[in-house]
Protein backbone atom coordinates (compact mmCIF):
# COMPACT_ATOMS: atom_id res chain seq x y z
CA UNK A 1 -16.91 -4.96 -20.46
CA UNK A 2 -14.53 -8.06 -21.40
CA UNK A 3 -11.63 -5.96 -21.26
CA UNK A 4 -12.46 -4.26 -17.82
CA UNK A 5 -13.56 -7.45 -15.75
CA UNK A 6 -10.63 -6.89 -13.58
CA UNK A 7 -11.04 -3.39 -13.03
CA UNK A 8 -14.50 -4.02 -11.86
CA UNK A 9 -13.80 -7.17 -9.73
CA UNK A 10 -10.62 -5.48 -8.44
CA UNK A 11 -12.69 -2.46 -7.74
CA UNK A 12 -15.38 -4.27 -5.90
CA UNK A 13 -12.97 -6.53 -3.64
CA UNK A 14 -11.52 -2.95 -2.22
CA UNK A 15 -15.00 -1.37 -1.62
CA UNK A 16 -15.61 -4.22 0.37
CA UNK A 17 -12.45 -3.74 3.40
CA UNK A 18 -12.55 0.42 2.52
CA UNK A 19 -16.20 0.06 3.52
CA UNK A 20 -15.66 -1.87 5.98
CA UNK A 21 -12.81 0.54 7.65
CA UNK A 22 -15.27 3.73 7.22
CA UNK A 23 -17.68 1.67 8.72
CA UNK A 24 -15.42 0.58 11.81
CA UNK A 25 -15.36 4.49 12.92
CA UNK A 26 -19.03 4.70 13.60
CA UNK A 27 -19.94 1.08 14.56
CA UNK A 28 -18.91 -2.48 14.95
CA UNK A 29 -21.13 -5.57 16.21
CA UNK A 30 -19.17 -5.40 19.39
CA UNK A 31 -16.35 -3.70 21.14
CA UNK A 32 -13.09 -4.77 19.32
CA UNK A 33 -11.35 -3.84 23.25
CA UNK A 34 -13.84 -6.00 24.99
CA UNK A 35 -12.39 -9.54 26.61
CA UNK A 36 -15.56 -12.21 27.14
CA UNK A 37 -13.44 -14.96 28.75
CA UNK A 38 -15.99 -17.26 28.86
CA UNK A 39 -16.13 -16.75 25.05
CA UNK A 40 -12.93 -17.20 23.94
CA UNK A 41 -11.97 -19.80 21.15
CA UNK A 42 -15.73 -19.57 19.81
CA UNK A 43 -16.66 -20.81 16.35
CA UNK A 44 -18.58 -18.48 14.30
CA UNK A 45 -22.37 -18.06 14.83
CA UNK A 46 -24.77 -15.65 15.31
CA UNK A 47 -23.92 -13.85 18.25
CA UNK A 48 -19.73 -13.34 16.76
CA UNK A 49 -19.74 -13.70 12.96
CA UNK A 50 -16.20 -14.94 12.74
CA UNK A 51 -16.08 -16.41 16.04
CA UNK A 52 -13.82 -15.05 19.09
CA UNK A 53 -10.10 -15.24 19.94
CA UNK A 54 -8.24 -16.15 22.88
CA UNK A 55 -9.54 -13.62 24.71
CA UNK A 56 -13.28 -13.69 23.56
CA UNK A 57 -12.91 -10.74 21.38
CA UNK A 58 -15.18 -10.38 18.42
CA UNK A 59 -13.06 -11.69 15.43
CA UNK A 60 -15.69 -9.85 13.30
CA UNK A 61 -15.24 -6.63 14.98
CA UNK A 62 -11.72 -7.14 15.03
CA UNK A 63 -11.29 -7.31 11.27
CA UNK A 64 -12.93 -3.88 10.15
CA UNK A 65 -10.81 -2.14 12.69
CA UNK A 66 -7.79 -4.31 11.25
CA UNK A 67 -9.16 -3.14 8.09
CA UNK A 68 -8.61 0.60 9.03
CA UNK A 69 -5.49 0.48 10.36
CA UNK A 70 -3.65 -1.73 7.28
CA UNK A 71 -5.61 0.67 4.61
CA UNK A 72 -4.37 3.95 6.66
CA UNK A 73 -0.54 2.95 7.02
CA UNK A 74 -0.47 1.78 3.33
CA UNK A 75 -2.20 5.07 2.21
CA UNK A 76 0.10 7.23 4.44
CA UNK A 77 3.50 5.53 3.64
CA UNK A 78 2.28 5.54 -0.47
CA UNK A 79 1.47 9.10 -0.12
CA UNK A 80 5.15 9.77 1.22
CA UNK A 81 7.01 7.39 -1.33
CA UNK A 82 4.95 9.61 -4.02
CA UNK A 83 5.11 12.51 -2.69
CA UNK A 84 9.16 13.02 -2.62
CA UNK A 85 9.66 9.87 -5.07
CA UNK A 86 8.36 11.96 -8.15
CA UNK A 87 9.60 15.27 -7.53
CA UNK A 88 13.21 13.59 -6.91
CA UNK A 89 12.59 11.29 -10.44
CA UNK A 90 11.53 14.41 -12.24
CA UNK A 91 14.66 16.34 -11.35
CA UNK A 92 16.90 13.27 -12.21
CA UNK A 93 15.24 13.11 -16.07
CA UNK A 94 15.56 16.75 -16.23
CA UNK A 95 19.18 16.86 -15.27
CA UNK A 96 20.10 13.09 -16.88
CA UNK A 97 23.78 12.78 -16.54
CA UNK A 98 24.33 15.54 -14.38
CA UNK A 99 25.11 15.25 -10.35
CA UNK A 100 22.09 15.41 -9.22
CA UNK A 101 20.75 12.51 -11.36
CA UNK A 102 23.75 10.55 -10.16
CA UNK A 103 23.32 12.04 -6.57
CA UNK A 104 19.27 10.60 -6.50
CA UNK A 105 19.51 7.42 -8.41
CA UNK A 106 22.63 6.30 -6.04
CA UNK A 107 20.66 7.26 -3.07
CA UNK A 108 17.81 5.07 -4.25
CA UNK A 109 20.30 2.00 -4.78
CA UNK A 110 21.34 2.57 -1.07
CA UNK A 111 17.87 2.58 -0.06
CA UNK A 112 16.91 -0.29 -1.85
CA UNK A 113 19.65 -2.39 -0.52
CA UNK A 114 18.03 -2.43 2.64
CA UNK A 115 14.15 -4.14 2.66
CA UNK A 116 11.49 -2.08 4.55
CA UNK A 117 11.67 -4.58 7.53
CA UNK A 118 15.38 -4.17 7.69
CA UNK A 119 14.80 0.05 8.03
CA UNK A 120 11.38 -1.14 10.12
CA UNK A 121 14.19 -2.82 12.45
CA UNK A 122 16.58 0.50 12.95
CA UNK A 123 13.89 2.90 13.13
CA UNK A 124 11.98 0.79 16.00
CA UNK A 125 15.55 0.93 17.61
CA UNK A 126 15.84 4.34 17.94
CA UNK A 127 12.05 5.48 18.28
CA UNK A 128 9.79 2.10 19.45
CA UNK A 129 7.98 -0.11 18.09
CA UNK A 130 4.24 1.54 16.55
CA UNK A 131 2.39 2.44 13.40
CA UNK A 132 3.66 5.66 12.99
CA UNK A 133 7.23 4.35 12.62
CA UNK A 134 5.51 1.25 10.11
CA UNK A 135 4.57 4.15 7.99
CA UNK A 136 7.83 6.19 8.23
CA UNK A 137 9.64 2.59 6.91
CA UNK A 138 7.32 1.22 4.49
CA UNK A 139 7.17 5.43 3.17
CA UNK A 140 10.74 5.32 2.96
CA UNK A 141 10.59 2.06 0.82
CA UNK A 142 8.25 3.24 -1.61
CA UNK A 143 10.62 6.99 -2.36
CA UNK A 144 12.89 4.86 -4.23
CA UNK A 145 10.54 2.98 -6.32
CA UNK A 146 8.48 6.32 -7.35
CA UNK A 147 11.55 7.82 -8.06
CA UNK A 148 12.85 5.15 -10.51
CA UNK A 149 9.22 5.09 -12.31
CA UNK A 150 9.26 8.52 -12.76
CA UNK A 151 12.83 8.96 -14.09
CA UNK A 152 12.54 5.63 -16.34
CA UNK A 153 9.23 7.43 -17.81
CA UNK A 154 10.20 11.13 -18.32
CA UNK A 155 13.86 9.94 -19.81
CA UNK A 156 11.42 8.93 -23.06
CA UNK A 157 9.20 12.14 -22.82
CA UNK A 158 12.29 14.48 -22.77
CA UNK A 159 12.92 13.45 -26.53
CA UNK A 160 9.71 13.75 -27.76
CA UNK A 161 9.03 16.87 -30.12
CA UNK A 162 6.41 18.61 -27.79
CA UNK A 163 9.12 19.03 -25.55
CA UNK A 164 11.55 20.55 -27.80
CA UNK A 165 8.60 22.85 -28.93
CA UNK A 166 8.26 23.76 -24.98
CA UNK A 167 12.05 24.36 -24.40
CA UNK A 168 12.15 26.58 -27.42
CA UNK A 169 9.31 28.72 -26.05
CA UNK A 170 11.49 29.27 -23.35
CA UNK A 171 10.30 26.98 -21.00
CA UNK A 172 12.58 25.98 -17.80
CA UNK A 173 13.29 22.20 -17.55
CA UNK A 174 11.49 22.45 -13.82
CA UNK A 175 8.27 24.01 -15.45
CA UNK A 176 8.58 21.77 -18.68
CA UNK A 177 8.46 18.92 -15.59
CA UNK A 178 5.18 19.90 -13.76
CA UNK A 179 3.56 21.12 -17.00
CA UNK A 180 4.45 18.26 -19.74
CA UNK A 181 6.06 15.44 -18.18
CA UNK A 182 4.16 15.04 -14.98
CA UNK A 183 0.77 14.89 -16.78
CA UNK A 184 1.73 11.87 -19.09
CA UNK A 185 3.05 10.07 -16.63
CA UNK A 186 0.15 10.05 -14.24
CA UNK A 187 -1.17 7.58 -15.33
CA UNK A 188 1.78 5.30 -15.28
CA UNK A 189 2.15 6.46 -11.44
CA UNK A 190 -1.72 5.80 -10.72
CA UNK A 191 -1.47 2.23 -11.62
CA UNK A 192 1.90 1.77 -9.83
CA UNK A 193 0.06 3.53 -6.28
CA UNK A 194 -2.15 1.07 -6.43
CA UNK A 195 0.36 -2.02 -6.30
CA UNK A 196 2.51 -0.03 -3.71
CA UNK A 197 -1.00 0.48 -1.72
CA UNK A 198 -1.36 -3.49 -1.72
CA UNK A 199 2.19 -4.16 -1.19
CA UNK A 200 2.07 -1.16 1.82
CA UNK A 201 -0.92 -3.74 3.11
CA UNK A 202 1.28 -6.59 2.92
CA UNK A 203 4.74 -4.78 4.66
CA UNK A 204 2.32 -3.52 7.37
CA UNK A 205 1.17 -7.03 8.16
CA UNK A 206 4.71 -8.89 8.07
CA UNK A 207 5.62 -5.33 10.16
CA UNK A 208 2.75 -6.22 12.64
CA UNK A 209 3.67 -10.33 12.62
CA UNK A 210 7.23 -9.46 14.04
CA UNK A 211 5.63 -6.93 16.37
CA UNK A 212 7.06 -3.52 14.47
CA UNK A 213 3.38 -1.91 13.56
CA UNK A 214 0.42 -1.19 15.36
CA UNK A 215 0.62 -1.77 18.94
CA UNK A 216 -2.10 -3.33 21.26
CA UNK A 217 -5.04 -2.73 22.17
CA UNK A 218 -5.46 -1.68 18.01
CA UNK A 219 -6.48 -4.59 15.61
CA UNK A 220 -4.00 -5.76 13.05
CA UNK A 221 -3.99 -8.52 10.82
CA UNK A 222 -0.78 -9.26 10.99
CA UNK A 223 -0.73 -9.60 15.04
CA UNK A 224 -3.88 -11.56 14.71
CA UNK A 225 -1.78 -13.89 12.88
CA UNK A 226 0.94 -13.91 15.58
CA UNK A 227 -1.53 -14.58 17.97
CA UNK A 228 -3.35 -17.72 16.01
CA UNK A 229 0.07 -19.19 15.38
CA UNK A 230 -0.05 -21.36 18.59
CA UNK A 231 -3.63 -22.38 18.56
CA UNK A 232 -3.81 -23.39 14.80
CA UNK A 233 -4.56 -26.84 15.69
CA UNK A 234 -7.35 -26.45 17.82
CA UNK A 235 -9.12 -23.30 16.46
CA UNK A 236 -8.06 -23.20 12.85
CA UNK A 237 -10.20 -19.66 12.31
CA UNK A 238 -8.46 -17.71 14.30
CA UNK A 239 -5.68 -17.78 11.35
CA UNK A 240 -7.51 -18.12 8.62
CA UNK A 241 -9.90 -15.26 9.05
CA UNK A 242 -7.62 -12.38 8.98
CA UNK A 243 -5.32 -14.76 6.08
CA UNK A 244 -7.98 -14.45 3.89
CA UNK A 245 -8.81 -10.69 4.89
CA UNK A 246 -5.29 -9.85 3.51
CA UNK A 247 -5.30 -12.41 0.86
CA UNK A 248 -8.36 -10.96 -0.81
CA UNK A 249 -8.00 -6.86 -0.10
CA UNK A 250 -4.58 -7.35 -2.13
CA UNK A 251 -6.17 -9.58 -5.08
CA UNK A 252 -8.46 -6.87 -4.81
CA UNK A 253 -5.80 -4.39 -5.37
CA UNK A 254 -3.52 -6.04 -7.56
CA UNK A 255 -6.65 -6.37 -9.92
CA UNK A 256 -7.57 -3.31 -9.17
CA UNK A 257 -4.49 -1.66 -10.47
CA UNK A 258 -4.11 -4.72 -13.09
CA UNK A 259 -7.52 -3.24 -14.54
CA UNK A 260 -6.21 -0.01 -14.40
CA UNK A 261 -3.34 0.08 -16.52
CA UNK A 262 -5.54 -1.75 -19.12
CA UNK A 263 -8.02 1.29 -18.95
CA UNK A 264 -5.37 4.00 -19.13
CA UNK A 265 -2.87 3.19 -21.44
CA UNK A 266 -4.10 3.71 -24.93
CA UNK A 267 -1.98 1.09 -26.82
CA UNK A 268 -3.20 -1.34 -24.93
CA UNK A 269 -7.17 -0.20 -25.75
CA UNK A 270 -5.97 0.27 -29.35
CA UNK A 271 -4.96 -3.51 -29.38
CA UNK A 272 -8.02 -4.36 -27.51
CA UNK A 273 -10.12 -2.49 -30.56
């Protein structure tokens, strides 16, 4: 139990906002849309939990639907970054030295020269402003960093003896990848989703702050933090509530994924033993 109080903490701090999102599709305690005028700048009681904005929305309500849309984006875009950052990482260890290892690994340094509000930025441009293109920037982002993972992880596996036994069965490097290599690195690549998932949580907001992500009338946390920006001094809440919604869904994850790696690598339980 000592050795997996952040697994369990982390775990319970995301079961609280994932709940919460699930929750937010089949009921809220009022209509995130709904403007009460006569409401607006509440403090929190027992009619609005968190109070009200500007516009007499439920802050309460406001936050679980916040909740759904950061969790979704970061899930989507992590899902893309993995989803073509491993395959491309795999071929690059299995062809080290060749082309295509060059060709990858100098497409992910011109990637990474550019931040994921920078591409955010070029991809609004051309297609507007929106979640879906949040999720097509922060995705992008995250290719490069699955990619290097993988390849940095597989370079060691591709000396080991098992391998050598596989490749003299007459094995092709491509099955040898999905066969050998991809299993003992998934654990490596679990652990690393889940700080990509809390950083994707984190883009989406700063993406939603400048006006990039989710568009109104949908919740974000990072907009509600726009918005609360020129009213700090006289309703202090209205920044602070969804400050420490993000603030504590990433502690959540980072121990989360923190707990993780201490649960999955087996040197570390060895040492632990």
């Amino acid at each position: 139990m000592r050795g997996r109080r952040n697994l369990i903490a982390g775990a319970m701090l995301s079961a609280v906002f994932v709940l919460a999102a699930l929750v937010s599709f089949v009921w809220t305690p009022h209509d995130h849309t709904t403007m009460n005028i006569p409401a607006k700048l509440r403090l929190p009681d027992s009619a609005h939990w968190l109070g009200t904005d500007h516009f007499g929305r439920d802050l309460f309500s406001m936050i679980m639907v916040g909740a759904r849309t950061s969790i979704a984006v970061a899930l989507v875009a992590v899902g893309i970054g993995m989803g073509l950052g491993v395959p491309l990482g795999l071929a690059a260890a299995a062809r080290k030295g060749r082309w295509i290892d060059e060709f990858i690994m100098r497409g992910n340094d011109l990637i990474f020269a550019f931040p994921s509000l920078v591409i955010a930025i070029l991809i609004t441009a051309v297609f507007g402003a929106g979640a879906v293109n949040a999720i097509i920037a922060i995705g992008i982002f995250n290719i490069p960093v699955f990619a290097r993972i993988t390849r940095g992880a597989a370079l060691s596996l591709w000396e080991r003896d098992f391998i050598l036994a596989a490749r003299v069965a007459g094995k092709s490097a491509a099955r040898i990848s999905v066969e050998h290599i991809l299993p003992n690195v998934g654990n490596l690549l679990i652990v690393q989703g889940t700080i990509q998932f809390s950083l994707g949580i984190l883009a989406e907001a700063g993406l939603s702050y400048v006006g990039l992500g989710a568009q109104p009338p949908t919740p974000s946390w990072g907009r509600m933090l726009a918005d609360a920006q020129t009213l700090v001094s006289i309703a202090p809440h209205l920044a602070l509530v969804p400050g420490m919604a993000i603030i504590t869904t990433v502690l959540g994850l980072n121990l989360l994924g923190d707990g993780l790696r201490d649960w999955l690598d087996p040197r570390l339980r060895v040492a632990r033993t």
